[in-house]
N, C-alpha and C. Protein backbone atom coordinates (compact mmCIF):
# COMPACT_ATOMS: atom_id res chain seq x y z
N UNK A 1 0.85 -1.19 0.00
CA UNK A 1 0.00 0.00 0.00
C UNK A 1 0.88 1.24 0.00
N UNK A 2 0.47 2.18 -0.60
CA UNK A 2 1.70 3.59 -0.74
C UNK A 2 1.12 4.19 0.36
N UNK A 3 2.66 4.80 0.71
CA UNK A 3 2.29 5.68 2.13
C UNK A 3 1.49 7.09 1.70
N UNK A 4 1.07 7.67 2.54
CA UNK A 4 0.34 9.30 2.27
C UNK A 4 1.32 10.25 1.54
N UNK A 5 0.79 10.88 0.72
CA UNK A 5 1.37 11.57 -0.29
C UNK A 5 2.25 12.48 1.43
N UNK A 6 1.50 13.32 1.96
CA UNK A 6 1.82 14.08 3.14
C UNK A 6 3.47 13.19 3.78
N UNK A 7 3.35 12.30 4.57
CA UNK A 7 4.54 11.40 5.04
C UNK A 7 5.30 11.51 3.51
N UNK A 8 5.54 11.10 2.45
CA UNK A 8 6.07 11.12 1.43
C UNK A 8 6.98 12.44 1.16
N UNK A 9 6.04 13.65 1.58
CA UNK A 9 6.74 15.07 1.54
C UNK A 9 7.51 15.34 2.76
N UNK A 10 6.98 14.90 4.06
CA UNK A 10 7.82 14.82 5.41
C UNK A 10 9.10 14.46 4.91
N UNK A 11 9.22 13.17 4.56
CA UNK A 11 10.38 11.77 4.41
C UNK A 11 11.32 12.91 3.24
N UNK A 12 11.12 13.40 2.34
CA UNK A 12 11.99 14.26 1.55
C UNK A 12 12.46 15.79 1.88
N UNK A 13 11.55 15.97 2.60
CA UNK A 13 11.86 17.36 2.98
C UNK A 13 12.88 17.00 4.08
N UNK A 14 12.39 16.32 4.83
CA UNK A 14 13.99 16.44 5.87
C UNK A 14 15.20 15.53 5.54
N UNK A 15 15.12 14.92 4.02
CA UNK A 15 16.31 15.01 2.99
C UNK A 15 17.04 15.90 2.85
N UNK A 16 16.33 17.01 2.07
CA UNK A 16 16.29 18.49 2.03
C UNK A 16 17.53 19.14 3.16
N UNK A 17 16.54 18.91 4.24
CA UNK A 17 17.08 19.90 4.84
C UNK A 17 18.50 19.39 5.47
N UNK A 18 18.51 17.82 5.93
CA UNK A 18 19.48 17.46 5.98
C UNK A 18 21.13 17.76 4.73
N UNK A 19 20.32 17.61 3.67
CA UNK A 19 21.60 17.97 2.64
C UNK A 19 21.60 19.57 2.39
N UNK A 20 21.09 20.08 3.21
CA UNK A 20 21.69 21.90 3.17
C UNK A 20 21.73 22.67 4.77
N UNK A 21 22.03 21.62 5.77
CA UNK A 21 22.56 21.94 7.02
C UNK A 21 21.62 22.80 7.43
N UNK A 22 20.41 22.56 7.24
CA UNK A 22 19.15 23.81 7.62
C UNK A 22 18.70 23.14 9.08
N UNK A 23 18.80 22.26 9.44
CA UNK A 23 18.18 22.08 10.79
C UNK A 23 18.00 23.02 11.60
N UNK A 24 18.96 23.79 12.04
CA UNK A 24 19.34 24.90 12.96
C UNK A 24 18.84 26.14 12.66
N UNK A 25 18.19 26.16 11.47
CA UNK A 25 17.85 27.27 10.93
C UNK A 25 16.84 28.28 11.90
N UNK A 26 16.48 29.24 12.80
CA UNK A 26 15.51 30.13 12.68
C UNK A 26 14.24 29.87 11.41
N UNK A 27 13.08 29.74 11.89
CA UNK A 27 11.90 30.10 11.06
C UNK A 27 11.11 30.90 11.87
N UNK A 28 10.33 31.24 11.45
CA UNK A 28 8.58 31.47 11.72
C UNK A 28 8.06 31.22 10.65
N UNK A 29 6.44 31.31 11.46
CA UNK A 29 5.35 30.75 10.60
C UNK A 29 4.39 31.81 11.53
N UNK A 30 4.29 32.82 10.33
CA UNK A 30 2.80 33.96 10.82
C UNK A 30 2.05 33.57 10.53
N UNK A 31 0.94 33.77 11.97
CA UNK A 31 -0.16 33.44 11.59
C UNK A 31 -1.19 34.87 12.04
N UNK A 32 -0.88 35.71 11.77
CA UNK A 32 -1.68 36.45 11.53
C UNK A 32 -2.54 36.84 10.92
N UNK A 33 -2.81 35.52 11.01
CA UNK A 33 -3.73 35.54 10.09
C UNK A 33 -4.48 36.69 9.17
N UNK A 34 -3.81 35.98 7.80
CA UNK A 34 -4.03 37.57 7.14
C UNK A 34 -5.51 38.02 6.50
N UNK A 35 -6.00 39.11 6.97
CA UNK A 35 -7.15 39.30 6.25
C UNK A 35 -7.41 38.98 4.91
N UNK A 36 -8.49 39.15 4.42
CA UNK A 36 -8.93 38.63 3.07
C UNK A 36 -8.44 39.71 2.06
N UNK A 37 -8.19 40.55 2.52
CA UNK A 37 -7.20 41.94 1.62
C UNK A 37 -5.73 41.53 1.45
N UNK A 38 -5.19 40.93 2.49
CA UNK A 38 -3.67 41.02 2.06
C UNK A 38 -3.36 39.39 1.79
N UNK A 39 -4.44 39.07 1.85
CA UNK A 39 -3.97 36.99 0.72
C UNK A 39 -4.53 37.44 -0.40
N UNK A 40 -5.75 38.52 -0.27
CA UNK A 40 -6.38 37.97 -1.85
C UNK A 40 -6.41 39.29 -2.75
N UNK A 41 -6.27 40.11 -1.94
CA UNK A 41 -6.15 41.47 -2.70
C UNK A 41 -7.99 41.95 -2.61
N UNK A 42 -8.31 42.39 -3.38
CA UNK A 42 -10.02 43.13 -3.47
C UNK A 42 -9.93 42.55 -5.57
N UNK A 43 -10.26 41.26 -5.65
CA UNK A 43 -10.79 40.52 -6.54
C UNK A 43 -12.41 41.05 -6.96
N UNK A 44 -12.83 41.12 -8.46
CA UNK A 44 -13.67 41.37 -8.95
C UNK A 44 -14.77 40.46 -8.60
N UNK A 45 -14.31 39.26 -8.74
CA UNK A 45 -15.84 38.46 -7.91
C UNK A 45 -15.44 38.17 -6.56
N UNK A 46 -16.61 38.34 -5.65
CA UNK A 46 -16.88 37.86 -4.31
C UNK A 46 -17.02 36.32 -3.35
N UNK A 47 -17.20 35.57 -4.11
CA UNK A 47 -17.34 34.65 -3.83
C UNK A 47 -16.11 33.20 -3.12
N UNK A 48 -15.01 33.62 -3.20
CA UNK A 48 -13.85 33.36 -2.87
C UNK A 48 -14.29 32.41 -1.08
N UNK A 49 -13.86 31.49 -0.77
CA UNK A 49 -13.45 31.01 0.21
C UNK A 49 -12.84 31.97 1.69
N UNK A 50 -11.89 32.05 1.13
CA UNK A 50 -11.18 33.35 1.94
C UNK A 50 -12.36 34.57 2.77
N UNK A 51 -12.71 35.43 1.36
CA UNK A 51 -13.50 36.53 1.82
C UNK A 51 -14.57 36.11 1.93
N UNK A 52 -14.93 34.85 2.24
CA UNK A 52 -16.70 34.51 3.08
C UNK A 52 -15.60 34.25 4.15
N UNK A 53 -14.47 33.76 4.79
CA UNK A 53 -14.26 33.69 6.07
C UNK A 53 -14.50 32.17 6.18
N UNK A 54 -14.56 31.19 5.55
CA UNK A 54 -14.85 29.94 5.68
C UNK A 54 -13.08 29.21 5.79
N UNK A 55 -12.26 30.32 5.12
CA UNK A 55 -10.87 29.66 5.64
C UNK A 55 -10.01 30.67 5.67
N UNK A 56 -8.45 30.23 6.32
CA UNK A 56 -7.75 31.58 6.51
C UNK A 56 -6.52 31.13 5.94
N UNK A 57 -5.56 32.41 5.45
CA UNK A 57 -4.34 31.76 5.13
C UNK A 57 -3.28 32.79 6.44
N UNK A 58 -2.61 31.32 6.26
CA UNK A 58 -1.36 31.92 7.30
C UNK A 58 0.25 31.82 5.98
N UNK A 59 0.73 32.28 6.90
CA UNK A 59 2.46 32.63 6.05
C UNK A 59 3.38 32.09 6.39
N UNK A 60 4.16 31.82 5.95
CA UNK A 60 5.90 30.86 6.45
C UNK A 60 6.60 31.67 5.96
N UNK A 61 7.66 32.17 6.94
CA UNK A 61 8.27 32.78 5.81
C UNK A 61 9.90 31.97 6.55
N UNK A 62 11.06 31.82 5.50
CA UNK A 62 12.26 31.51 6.02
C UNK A 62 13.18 32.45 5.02
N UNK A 63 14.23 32.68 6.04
CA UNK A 63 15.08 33.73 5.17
C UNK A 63 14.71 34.65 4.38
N UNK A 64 13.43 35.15 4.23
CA UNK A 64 13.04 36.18 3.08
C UNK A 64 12.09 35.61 2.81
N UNK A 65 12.38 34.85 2.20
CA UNK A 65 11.32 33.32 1.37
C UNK A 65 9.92 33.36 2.11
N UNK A 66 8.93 33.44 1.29
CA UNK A 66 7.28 33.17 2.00
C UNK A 66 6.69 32.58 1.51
N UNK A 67 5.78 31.73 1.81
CA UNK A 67 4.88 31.23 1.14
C UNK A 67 3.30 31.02 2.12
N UNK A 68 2.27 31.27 1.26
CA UNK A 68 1.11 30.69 1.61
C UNK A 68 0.49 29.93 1.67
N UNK A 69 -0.32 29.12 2.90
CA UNK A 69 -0.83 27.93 3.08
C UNK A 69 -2.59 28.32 3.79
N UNK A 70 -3.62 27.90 2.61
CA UNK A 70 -5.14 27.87 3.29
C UNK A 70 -5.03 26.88 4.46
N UNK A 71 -5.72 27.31 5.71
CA UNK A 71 -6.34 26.33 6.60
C UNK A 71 -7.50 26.54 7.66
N UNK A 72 -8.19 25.66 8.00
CA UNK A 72 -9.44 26.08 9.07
C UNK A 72 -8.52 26.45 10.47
N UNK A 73 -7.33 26.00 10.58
CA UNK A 73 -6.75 26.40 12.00
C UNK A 73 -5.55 26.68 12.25
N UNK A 74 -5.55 28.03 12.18
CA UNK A 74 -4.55 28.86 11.87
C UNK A 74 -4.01 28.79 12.99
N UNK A 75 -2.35 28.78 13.30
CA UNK A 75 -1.88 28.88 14.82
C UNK A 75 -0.11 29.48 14.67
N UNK A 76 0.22 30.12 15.65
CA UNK A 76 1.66 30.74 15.37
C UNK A 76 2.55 29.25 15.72
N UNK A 77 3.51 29.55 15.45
CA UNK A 77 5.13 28.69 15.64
C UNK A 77 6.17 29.93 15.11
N UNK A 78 7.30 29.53 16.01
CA UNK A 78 8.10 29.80 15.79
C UNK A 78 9.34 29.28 16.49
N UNK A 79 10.32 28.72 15.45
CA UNK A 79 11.14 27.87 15.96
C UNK A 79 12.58 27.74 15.29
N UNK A 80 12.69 26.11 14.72
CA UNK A 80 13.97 26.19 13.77
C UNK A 80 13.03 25.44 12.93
N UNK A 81 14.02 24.92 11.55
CA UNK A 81 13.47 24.01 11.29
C UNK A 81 13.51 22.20 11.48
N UNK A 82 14.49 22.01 12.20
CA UNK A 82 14.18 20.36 12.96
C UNK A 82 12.73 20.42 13.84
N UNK A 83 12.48 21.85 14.45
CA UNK A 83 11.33 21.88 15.15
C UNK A 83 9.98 21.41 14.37
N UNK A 84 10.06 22.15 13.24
CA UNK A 84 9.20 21.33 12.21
C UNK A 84 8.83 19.90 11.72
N UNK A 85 10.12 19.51 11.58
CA UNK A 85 10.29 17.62 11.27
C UNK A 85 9.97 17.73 12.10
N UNK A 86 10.27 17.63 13.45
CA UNK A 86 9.61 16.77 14.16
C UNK A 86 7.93 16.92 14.33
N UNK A 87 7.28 17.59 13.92
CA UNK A 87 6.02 18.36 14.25
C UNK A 87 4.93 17.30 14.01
N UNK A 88 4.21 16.77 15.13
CA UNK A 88 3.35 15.98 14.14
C UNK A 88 2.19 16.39 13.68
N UNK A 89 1.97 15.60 12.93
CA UNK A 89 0.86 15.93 11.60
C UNK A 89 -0.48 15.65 11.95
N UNK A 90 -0.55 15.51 13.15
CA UNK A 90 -1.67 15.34 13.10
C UNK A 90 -3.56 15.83 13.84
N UNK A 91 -2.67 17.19 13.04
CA UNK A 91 -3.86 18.13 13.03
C UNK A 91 -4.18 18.88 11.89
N UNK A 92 -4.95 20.00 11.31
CA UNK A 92 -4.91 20.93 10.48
C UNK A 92 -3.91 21.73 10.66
N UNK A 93 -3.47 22.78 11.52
CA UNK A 93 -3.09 23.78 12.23
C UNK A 93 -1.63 23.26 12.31
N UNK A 94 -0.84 22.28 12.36
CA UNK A 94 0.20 21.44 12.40
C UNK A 94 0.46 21.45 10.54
N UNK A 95 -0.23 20.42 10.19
CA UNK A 95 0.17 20.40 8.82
C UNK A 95 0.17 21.18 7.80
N UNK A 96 -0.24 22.28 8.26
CA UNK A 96 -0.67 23.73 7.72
C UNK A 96 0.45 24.50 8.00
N UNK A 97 1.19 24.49 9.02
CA UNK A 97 2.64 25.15 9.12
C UNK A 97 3.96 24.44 8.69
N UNK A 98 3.40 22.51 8.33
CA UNK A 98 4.36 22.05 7.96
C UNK A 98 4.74 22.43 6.33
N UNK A 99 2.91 22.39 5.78
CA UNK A 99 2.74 22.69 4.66
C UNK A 99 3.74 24.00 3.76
N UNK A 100 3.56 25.11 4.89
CA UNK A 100 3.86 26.25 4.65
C UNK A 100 5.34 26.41 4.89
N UNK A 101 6.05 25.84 5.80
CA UNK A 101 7.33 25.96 6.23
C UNK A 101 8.28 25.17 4.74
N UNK A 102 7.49 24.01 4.62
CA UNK A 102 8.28 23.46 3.18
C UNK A 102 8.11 23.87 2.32
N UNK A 103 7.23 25.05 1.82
CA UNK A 103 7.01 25.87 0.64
C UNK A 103 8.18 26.77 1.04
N UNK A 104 8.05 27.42 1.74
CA UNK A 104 9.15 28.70 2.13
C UNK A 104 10.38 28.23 2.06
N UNK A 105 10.98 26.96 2.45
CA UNK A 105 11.92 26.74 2.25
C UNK A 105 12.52 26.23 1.04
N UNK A 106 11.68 25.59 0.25
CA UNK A 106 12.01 25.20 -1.10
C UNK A 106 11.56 26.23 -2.21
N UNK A 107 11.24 27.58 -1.98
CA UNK A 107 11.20 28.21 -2.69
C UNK A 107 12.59 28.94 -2.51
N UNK A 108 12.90 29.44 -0.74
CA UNK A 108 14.71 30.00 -0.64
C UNK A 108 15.57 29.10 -1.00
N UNK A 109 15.44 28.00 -1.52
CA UNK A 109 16.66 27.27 -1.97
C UNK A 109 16.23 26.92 -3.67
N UNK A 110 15.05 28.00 -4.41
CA UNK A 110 15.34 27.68 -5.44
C UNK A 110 14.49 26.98 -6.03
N UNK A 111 13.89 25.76 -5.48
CA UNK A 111 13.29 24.53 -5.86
C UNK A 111 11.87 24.90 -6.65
N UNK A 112 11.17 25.78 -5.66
CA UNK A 112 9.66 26.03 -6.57
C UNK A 112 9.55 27.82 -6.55
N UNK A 113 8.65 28.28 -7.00
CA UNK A 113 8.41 29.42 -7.16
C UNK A 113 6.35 29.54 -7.21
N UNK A 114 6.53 30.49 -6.78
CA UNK A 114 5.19 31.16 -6.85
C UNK A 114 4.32 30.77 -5.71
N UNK A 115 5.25 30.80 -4.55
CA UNK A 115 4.10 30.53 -3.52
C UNK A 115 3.26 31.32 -2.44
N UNK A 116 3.07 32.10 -2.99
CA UNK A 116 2.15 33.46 -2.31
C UNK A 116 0.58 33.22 -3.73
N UNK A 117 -0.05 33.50 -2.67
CA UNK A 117 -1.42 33.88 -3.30
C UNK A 117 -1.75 34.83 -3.98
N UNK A 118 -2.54 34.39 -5.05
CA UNK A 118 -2.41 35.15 -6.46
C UNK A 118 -3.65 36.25 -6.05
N UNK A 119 -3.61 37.54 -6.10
CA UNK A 119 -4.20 38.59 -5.76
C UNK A 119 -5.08 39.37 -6.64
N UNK A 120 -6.08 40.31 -6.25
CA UNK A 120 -7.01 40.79 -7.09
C UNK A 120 -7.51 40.59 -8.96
N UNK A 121 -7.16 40.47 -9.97
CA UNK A 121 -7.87 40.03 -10.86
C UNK A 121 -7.35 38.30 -11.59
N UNK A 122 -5.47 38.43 -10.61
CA UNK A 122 -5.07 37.36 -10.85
C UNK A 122 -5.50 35.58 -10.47
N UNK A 123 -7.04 35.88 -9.97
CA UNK A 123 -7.40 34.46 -8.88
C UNK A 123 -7.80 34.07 -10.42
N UNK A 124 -8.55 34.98 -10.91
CA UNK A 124 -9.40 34.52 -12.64
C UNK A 124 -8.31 33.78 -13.84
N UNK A 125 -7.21 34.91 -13.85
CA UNK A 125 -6.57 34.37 -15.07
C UNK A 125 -5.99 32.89 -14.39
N UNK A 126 -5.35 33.39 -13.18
CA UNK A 126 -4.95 32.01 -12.82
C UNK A 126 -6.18 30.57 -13.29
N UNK A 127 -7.11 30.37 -12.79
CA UNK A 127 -7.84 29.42 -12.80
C UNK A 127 -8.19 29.30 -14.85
N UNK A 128 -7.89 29.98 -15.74
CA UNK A 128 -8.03 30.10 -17.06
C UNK A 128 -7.11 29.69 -17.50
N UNK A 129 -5.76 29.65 -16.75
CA UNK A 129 -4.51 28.93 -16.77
C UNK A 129 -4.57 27.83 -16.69
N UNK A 130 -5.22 27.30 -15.65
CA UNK A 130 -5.18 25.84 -15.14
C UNK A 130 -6.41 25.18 -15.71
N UNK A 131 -7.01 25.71 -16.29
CA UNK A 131 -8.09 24.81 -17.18
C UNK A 131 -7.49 24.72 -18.31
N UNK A 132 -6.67 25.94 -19.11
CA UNK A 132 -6.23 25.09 -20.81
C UNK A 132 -5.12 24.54 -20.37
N UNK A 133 -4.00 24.85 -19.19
CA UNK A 133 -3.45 23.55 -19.51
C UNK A 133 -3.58 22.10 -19.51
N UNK A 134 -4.58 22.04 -18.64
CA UNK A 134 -4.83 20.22 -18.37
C UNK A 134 -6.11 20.36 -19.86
N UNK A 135 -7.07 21.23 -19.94
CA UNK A 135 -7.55 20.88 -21.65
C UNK A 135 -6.33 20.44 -22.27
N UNK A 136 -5.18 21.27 -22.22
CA UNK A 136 -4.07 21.04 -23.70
C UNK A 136 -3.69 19.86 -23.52
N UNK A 137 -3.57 19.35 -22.27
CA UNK A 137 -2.86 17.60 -21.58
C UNK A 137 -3.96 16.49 -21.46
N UNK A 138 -4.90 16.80 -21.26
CA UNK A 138 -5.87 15.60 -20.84
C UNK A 138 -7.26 16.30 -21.30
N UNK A 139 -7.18 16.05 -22.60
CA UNK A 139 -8.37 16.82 -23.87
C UNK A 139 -9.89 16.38 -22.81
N UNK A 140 -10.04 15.01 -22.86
CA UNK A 140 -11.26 14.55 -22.30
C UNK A 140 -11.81 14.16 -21.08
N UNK A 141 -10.98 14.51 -20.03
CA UNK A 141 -10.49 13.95 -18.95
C UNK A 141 -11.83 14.24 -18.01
N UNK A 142 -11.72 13.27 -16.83
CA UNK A 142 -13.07 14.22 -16.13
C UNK A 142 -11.68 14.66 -15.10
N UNK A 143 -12.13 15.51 -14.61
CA UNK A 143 -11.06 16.77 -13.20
C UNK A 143 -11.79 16.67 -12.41
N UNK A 144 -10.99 16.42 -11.49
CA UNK A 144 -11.02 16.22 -10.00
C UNK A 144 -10.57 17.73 -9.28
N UNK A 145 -10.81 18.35 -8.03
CA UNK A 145 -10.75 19.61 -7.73
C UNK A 145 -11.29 19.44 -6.25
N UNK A 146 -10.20 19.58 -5.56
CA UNK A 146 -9.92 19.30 -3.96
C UNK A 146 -10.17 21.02 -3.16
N UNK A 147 -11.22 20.90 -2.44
CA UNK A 147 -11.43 22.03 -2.10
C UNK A 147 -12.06 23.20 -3.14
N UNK A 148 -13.34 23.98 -2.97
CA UNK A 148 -14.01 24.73 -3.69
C UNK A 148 -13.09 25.91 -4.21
N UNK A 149 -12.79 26.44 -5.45
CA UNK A 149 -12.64 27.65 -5.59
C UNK A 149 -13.00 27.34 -6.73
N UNK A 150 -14.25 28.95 -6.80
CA UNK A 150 -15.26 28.65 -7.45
C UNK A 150 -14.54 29.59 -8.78
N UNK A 151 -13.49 30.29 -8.89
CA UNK A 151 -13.05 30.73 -10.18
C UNK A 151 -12.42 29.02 -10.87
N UNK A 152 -11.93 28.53 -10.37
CA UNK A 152 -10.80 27.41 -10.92
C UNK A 152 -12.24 26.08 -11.29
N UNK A 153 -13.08 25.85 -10.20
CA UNK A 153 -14.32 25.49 -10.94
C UNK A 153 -15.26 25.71 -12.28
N UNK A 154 -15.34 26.48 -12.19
CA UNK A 154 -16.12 27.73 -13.41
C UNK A 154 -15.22 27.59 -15.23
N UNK A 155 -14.01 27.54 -14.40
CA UNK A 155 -12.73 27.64 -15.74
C UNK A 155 -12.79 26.17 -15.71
N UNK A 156 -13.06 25.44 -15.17
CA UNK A 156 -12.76 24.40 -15.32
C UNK A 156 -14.47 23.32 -16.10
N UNK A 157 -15.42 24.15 -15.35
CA UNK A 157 -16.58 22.95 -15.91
C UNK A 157 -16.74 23.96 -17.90
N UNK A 158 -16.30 25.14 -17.89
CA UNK A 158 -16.51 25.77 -19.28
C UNK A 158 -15.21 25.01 -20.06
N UNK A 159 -14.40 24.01 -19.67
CA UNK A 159 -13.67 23.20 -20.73
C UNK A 159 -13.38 22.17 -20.29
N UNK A 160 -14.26 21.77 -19.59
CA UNK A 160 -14.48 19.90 -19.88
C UNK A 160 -15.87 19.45 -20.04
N UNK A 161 -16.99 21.29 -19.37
CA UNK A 161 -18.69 20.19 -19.22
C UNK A 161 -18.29 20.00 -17.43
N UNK A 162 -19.46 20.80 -17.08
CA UNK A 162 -19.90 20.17 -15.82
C UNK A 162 -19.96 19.07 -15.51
N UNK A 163 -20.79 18.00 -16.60
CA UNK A 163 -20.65 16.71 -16.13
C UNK A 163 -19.05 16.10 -15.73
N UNK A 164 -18.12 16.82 -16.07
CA UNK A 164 -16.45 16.07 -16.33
C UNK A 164 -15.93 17.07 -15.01
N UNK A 165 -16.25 17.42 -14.32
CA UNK A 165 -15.72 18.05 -13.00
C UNK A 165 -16.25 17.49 -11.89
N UNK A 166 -15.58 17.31 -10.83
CA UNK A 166 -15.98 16.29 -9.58
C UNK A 166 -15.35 17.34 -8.74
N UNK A 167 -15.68 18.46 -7.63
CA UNK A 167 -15.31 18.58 -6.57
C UNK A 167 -15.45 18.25 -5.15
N UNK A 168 -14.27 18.10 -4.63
CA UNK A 168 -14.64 17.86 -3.02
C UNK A 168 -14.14 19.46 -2.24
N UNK A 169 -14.63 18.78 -0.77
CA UNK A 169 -15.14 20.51 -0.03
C UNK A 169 -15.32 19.76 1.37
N UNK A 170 -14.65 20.39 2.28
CA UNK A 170 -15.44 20.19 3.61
C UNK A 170 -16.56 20.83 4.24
N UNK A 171 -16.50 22.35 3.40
CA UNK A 171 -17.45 22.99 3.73
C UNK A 171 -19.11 22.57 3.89
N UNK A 172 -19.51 22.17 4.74
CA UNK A 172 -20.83 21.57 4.75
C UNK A 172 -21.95 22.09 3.84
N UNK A 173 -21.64 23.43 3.41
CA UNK A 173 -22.36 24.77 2.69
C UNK A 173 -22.71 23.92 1.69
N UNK A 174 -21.67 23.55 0.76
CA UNK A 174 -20.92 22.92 -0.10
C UNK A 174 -21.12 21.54 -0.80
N UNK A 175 -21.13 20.78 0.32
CA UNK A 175 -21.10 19.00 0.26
C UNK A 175 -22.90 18.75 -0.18
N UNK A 176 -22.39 18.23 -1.44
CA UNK A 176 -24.08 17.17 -2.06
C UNK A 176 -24.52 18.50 -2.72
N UNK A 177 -24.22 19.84 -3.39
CA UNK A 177 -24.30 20.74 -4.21
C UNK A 177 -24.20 20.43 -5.60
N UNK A 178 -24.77 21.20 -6.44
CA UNK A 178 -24.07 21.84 -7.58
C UNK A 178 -23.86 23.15 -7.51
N UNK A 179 -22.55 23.26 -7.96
CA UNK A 179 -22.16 24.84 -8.59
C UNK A 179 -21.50 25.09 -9.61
């Protein structure tokens, strides 16, 4: 049986950090939780996750490096990063800073880019992005879509067909819907 994608990212990330002597490192992880203005900017449609308040994003930032992570339970840390490996996972509020701490750090060493939340008209093009590319890759595909965002939905059932989109949602609002 394959282990959780999550343990899978644990088990490499403190590869990672082991092969760039980061253990010792200083982090934080703000959770100041940032209002719906400074994750999302003031976006043309309303309907966003965020600005109903149904979730919050908190920040990691290491060395400069930040990145954003959605979660229902936002909570401060601040530590190194071995404090992290060791962190267990097993809460929201936990894996949500683990989430965020390995973005921040693999973006200061290079590895990924773009991990801050895409702001005022950019939530749209983004999600117009991510529908022609998987149209251009997987012409007929039905899409799967973890958690509601209803721009990346929208872009997404106008190029496959509603019927070819499947989302999940914890939001109870949400669950046994169409949108």
């Amino acid at each position: 049986m394959d282990r959780p994608i999550l343990e899978q990212a644990w088990e490499q990330f403190e590869q990672v950090v082991i092969q760039g002597s980061l253990s010792d490192q200083e982090i934080r992880v703000l959770v100041k939780t940032l209002t719906p203005e400074e994750a999302i900017g003031n976006p043309r449609r309303r309907d966003f996750p965020i600005i109903l308040g149904k979730e919050r994003v908190i920040e990691a930032e290491f060395a400069g490096a930040r990145a954003h992570v959605f979660t229902d339970s936002p909570k401060e840390f601040i530590g190194r990063i071995a404090d992290v490996v060791s962190l267990p996972l097993d809460s929201n509020g936990n894996r949500a800073i683990f989430v965020g701490v390995l973005n921040a750090v693999l973006r200061y060493l290079g590895m990924i880019e773009k991990t801050l939340h895409c702001r005022d008209e950019e939530p749209e093009q983004c999600a117009n992005e991510i529908a022609a590319f998987l149209k251009c890759n997987h012409h007929n595909a039905t899409v799967g879509l973890v958690g509601l965002n209803p721009a990346i939905a929208e872009s997404l059932a106008k190029g496959f067909g509603v019927a070819n989109v499947k989302i999940t949602d914890l939001n109870p609002d949400n669950v046994g819907k169409s949108k």
